[in-house]
C-alpha atoms as a PDB file:
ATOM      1  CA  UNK A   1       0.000   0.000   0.000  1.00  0.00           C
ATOM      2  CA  UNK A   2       1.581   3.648  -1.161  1.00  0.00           C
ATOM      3  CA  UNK A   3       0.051   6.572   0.851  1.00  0.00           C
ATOM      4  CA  UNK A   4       0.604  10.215   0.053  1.00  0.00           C
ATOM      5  CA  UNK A   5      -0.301  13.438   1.897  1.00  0.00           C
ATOM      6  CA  UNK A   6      -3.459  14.653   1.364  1.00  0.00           C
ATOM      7  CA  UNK A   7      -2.792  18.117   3.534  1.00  0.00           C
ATOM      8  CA  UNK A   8      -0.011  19.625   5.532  1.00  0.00           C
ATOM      9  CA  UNK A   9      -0.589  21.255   9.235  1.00  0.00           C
ATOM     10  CA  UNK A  10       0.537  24.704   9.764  1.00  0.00           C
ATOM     11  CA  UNK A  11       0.972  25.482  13.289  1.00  0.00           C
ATOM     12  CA  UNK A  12       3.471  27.274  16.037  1.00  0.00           C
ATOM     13  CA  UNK A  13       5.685  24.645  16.564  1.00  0.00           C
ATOM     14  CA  UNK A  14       8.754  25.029  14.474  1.00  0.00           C
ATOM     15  CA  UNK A  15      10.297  21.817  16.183  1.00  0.00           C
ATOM     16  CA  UNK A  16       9.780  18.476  18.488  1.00  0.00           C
ATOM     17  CA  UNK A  17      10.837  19.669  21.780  1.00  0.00           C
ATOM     18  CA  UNK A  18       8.047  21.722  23.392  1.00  0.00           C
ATOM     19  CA  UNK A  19       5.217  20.306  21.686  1.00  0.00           C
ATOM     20  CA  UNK A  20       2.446  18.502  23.932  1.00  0.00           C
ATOM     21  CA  UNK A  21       2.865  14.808  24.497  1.00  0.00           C
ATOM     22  CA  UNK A  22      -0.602  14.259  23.473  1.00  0.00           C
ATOM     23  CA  UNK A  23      -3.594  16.376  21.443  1.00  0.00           C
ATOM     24  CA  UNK A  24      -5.610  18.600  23.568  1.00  0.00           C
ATOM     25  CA  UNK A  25      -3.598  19.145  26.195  1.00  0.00           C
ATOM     26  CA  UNK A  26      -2.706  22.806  25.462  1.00  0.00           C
ATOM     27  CA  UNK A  27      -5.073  25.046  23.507  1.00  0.00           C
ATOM     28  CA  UNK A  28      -2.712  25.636  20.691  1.00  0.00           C
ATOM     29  CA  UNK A  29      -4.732  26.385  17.078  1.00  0.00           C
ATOM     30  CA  UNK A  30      -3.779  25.551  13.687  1.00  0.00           C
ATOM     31  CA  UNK A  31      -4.210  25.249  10.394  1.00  0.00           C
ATOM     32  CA  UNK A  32      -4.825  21.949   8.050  1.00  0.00           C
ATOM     33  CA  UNK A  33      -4.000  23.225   4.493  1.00  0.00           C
ATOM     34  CA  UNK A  34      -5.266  21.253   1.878  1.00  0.00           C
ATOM     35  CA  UNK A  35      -2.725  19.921  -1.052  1.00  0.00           C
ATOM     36  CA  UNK A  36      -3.542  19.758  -5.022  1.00  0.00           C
ATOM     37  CA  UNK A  37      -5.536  17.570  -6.137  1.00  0.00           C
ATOM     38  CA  UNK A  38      -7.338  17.126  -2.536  1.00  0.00           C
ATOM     39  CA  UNK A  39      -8.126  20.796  -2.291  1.00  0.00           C
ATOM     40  CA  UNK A  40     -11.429  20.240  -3.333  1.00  0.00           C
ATOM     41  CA  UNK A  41     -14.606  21.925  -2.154  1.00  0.00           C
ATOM     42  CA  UNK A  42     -17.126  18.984  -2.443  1.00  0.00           C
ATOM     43  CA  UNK A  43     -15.135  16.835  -0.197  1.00  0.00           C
ATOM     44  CA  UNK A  44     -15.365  19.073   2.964  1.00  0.00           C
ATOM     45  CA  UNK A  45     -19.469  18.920   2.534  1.00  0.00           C
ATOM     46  CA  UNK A  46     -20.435  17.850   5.752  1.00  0.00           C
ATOM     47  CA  UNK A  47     -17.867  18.391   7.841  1.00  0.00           C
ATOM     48  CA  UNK A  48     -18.806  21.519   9.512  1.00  0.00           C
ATOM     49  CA  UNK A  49     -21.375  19.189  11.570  1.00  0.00           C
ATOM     50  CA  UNK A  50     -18.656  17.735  13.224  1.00  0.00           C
ATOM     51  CA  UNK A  51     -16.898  19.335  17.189  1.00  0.00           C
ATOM     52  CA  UNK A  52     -13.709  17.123  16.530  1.00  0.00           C
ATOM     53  CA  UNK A  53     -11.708  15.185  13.725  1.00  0.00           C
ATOM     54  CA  UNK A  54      -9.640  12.503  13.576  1.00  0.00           C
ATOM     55  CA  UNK A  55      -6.318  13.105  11.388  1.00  0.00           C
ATOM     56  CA  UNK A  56      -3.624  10.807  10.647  1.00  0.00           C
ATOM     57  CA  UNK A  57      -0.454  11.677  10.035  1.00  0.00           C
ATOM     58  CA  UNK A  58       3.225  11.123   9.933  1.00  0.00           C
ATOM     59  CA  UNK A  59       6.105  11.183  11.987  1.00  0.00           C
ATOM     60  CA  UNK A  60       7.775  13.391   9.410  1.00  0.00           C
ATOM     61  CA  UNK A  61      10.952  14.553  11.744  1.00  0.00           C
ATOM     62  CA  UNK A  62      11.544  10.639  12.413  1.00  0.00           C
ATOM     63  CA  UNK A  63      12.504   9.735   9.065  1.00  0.00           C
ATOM     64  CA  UNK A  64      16.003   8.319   9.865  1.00  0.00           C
ATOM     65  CA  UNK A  65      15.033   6.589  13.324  1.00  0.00           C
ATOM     66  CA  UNK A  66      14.437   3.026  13.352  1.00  0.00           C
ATOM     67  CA  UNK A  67      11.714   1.271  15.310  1.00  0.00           C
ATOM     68  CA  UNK A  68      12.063  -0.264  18.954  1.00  0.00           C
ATOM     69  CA  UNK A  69      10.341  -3.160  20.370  1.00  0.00           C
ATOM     70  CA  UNK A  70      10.452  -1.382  23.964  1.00  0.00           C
ATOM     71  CA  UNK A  71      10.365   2.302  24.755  1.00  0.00           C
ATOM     72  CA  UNK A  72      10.475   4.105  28.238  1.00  0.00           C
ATOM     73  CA  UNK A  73       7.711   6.794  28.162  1.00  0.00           C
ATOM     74  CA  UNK A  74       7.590  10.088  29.781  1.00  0.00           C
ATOM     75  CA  UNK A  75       4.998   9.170  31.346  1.00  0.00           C
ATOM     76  CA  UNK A  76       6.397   7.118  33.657  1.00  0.00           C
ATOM     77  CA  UNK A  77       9.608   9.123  34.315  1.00  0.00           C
ATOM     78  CA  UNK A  78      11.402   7.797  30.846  1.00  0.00           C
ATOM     79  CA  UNK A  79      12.567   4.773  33.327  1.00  0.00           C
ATOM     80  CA  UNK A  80      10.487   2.305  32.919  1.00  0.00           C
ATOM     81  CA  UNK A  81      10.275   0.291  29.289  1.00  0.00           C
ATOM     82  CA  UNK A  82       7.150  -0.844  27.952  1.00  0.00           C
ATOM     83  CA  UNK A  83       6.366  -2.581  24.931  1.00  0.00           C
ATOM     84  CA  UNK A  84       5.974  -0.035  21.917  1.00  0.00           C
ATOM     85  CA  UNK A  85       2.159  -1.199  21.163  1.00  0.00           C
ATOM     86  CA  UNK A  86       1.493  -0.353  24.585  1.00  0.00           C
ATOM     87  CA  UNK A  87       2.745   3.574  23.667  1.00  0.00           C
ATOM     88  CA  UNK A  88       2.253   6.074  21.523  1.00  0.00           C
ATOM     89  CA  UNK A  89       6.014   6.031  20.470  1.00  0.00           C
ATOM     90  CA  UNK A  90       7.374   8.014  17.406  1.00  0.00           C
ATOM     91  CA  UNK A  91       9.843   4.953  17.036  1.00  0.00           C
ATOM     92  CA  UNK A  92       7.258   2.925  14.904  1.00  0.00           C
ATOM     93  CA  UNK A  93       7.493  -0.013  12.340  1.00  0.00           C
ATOM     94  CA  UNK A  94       4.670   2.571  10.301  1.00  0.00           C
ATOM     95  CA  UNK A  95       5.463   5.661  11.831  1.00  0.00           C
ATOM     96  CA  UNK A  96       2.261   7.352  11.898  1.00  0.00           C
ATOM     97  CA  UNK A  97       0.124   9.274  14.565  1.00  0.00           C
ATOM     98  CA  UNK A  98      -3.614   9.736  15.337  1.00  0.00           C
ATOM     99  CA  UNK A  99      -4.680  12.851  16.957  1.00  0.00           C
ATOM    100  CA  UNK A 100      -8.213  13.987  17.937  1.00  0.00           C
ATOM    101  CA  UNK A 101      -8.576  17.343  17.517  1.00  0.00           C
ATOM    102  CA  UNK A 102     -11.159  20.514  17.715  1.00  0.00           C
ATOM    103  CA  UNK A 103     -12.505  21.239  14.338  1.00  0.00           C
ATOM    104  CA  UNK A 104     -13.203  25.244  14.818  1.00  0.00           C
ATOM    105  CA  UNK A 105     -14.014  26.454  11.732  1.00  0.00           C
ATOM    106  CA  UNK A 106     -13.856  26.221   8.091  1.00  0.00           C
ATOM    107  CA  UNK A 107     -11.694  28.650   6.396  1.00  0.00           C
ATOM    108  CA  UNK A 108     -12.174  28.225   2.568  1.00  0.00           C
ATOM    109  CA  UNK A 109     -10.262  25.296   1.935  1.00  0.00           C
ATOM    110  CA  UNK A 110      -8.327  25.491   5.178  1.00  0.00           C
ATOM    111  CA  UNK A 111      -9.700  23.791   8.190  1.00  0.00           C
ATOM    112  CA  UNK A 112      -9.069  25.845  11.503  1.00  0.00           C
ATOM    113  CA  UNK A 113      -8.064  23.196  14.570  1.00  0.00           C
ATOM    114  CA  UNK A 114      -7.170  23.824  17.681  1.00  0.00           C
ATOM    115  CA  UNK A 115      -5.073  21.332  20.470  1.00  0.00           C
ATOM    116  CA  UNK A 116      -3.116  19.490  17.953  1.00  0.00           C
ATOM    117  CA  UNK A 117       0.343  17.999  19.062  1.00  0.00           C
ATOM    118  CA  UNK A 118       1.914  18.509  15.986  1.00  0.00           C
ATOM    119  CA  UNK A 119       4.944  20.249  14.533  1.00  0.00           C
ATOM    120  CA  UNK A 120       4.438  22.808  11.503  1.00  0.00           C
ATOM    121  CA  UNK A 121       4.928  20.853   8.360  1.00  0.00           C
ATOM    122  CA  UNK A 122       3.635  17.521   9.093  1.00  0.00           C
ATOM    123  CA  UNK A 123       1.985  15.498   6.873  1.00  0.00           C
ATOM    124  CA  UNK A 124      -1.555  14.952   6.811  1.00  0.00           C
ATOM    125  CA  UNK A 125      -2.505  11.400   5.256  1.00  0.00           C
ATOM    126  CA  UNK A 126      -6.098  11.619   6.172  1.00  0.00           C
ATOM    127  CA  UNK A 127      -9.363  13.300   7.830  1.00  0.00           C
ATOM    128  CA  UNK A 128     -11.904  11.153   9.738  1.00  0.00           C
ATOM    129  CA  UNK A 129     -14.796  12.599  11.708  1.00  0.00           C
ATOM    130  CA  UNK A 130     -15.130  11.654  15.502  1.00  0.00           C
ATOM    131  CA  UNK A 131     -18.570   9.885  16.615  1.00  0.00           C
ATOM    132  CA  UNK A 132     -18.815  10.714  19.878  1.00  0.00           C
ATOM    133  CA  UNK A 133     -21.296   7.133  20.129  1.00  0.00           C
ATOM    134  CA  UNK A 134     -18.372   5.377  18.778  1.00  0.00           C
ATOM    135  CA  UNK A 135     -15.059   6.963  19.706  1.00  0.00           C
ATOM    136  CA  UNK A 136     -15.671   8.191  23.135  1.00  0.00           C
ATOM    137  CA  UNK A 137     -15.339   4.625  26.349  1.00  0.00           C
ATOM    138  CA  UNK A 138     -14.742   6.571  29.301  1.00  0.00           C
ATOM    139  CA  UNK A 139     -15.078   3.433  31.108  1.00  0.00           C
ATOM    140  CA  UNK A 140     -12.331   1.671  29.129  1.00  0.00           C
ATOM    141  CA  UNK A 141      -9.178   0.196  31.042  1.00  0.00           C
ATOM    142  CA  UNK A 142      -6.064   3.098  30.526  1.00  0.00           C
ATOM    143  CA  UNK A 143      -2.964   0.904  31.851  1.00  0.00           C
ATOM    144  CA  UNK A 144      -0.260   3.208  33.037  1.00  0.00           C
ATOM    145  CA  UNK A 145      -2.166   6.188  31.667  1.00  0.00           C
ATOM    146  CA  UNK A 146      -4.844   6.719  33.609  1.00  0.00           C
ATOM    147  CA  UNK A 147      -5.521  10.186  34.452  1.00  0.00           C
ATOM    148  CA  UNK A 148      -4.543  13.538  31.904  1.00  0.00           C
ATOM    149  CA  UNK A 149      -1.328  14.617  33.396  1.00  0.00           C
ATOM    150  CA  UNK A 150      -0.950  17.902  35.459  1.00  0.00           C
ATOM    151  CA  UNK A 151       0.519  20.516  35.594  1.00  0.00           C
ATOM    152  CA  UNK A 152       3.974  19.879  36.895  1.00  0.00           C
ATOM    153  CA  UNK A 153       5.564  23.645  36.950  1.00  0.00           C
ATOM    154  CA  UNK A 154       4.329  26.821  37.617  1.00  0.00           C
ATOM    155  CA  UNK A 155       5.913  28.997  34.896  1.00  0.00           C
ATOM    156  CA  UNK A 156       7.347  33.069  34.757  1.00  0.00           C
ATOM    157  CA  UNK A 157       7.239  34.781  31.640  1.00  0.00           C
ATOM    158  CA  UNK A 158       8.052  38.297  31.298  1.00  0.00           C
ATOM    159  CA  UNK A 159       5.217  40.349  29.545  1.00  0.00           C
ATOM    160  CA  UNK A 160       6.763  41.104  26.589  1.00  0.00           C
ATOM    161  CA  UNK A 161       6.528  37.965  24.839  1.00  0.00           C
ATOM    162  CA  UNK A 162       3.218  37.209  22.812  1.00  0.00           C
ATOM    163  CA  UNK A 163       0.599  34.466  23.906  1.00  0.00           C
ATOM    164  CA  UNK A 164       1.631  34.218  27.200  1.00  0.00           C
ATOM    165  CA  UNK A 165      -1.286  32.312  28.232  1.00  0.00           C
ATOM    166  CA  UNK A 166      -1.174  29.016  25.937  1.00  0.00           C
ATOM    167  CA  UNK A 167       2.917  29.243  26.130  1.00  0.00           C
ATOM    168  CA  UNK A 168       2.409  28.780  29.608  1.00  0.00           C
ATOM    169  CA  UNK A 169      -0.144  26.453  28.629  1.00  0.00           C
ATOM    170  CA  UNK A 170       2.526  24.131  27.267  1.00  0.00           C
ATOM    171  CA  UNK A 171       5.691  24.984  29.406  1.00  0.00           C
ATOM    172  CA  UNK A 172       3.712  24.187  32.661  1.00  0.00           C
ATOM    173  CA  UNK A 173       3.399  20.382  31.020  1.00  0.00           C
ATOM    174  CA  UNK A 174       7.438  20.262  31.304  1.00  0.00           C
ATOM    175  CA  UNK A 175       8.524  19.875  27.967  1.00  0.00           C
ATOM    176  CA  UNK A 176      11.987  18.555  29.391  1.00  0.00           C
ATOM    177  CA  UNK A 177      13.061  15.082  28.298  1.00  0.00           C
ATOM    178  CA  UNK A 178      11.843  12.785  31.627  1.00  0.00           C
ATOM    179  CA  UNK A 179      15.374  11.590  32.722  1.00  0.00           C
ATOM    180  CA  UNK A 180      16.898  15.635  32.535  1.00  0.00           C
ATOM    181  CA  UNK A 181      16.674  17.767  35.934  1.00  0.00           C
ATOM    182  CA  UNK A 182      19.620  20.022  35.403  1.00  0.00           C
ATOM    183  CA  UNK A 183      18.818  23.651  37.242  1.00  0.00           C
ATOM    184  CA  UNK A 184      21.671  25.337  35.277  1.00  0.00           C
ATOM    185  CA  UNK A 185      20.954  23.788  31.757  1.00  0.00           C
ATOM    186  CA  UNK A 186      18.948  26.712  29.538  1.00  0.00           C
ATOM    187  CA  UNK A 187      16.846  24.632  26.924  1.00  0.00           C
ATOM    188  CA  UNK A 188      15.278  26.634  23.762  1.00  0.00           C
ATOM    189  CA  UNK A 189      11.793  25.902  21.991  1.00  0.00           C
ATOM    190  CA  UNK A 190      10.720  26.914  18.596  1.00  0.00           C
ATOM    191  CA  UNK A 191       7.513  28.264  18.726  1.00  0.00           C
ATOM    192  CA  UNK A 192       5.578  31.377  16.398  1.00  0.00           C
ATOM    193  CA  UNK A 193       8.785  31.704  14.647  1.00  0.00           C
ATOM    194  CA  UNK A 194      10.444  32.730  17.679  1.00  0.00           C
ATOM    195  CA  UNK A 195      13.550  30.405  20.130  1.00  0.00           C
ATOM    196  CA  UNK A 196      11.546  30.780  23.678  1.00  0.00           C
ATOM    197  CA  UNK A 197      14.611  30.140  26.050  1.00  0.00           C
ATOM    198  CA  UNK A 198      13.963  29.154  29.545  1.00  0.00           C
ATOM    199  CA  UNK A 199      15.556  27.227  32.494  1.00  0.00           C
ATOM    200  CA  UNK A 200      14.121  25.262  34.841  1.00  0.00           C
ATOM    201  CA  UNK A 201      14.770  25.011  39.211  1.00  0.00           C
ATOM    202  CA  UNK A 202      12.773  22.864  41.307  1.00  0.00           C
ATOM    203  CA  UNK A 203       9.051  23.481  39.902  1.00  0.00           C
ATOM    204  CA  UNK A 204       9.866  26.598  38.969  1.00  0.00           C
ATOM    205  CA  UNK A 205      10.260  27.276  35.023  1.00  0.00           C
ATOM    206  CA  UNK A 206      11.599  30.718  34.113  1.00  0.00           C
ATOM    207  CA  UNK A 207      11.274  32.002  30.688  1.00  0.00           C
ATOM    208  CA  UNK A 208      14.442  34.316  30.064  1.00  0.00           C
ATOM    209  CA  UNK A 209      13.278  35.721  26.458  1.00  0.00           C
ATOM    210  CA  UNK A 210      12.764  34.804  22.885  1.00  0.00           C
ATOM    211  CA  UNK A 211      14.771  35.461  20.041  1.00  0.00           C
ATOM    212  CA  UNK A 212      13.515  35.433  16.342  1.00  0.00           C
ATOM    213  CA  UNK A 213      14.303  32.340  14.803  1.00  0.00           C
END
């Protein structure tokens, strides 16, 4: 089977590192641009009915890793390994993701989204609308993942940066790789074209400033 992007996201993210482990966990909105010869009006009738979409797309900064049997997620500290079916690892045989996301409005050919945990530029390989009937077992068993996770950090950012609210948003999640605690280390995160710098002590995490990219 040969599959081929059907759309490309446009978003805030310019790399990995910062971006939410998991859809919906920061408020972030976006932009699912529709590529030639998909960008067709007739096949978005219907679809402004719909709260939330599936997409399915591709691990498009992954291309040279190879697939691991067992991976240790953040989730549980990035010390404990569990099988990779049992995670939604990157490091895939296929690697491709499924995110549910907030469908907030048609724009033309565009579809607005917001709380996607994607990077700007991935591919989109397809659009599926979420049945709420079908897609939503609250009751259903969620092994090590039980609960959404919390916030972990309460986070300073000086005023003059833009969107403070949803960068705290995603900076309170930690955005650290689970097995670094280093007080003095200064990390950097792409996002709305700008390198956020910040450094983080105890559960404290201090935004320093942002640079253009």
């Amino acid at each position: 089977m040969e599959i081929k992007p059907i759309a490309v996201y446009r978003g805030p993210f310019g790399s990995k590192f910062g971006i939410p482990r998991q859809s919906s966990l920061a408020q972030v909105e976006g932009r699912i641009v529709f590529e030639e010869p998909y960008r067709v009006k007739e096949a978005l009738r219907g679809l402004e009915g719909f709260g939330r979409i599936w997409l399915i797309w591709g691990f498009s900064a992954n291309k040279t890793a190879q697939w691991q049997p067992t991976v240790r997620p953040p989730r549980l500290g990035g010390n404990t390994a569990m099988g990779v079916w049992a995670t939604r690892s990157p490091y895939r045989p296929n690697p491709l993701g499924l995110s549910c996301v907030e469908l907030v409005d048609l724009d033309g050919m565009d579809l607005l989204v917001r709380g996607a945990d994607l990077m700007d530029g991935t591919p989109i390989y397809d659009i599926k609308p979420y049945l709420p009937y079908a897609d939503a077992y609250p009751e259903a068993k969620a092994g090590f993942a039980t609960e959404a996770p919390a916030a972990k950090l309460k986070v300073i950012i000086p005023e003059d940066i833009p969107d403070r609210e949803t960068l705290a948003e995603i900076l309170s999640q930690d955005p650290r790789p689970a097995y670094q605690d280093e007080p003095d280390k200064v990390y950097g995160m792409l996002y709305k074209g700008l390198d956020i710098k910040f450094r983080v002590e105890g559960d404290v995490l201090t935004v320093l400033g942002a640079e253009k990219a």
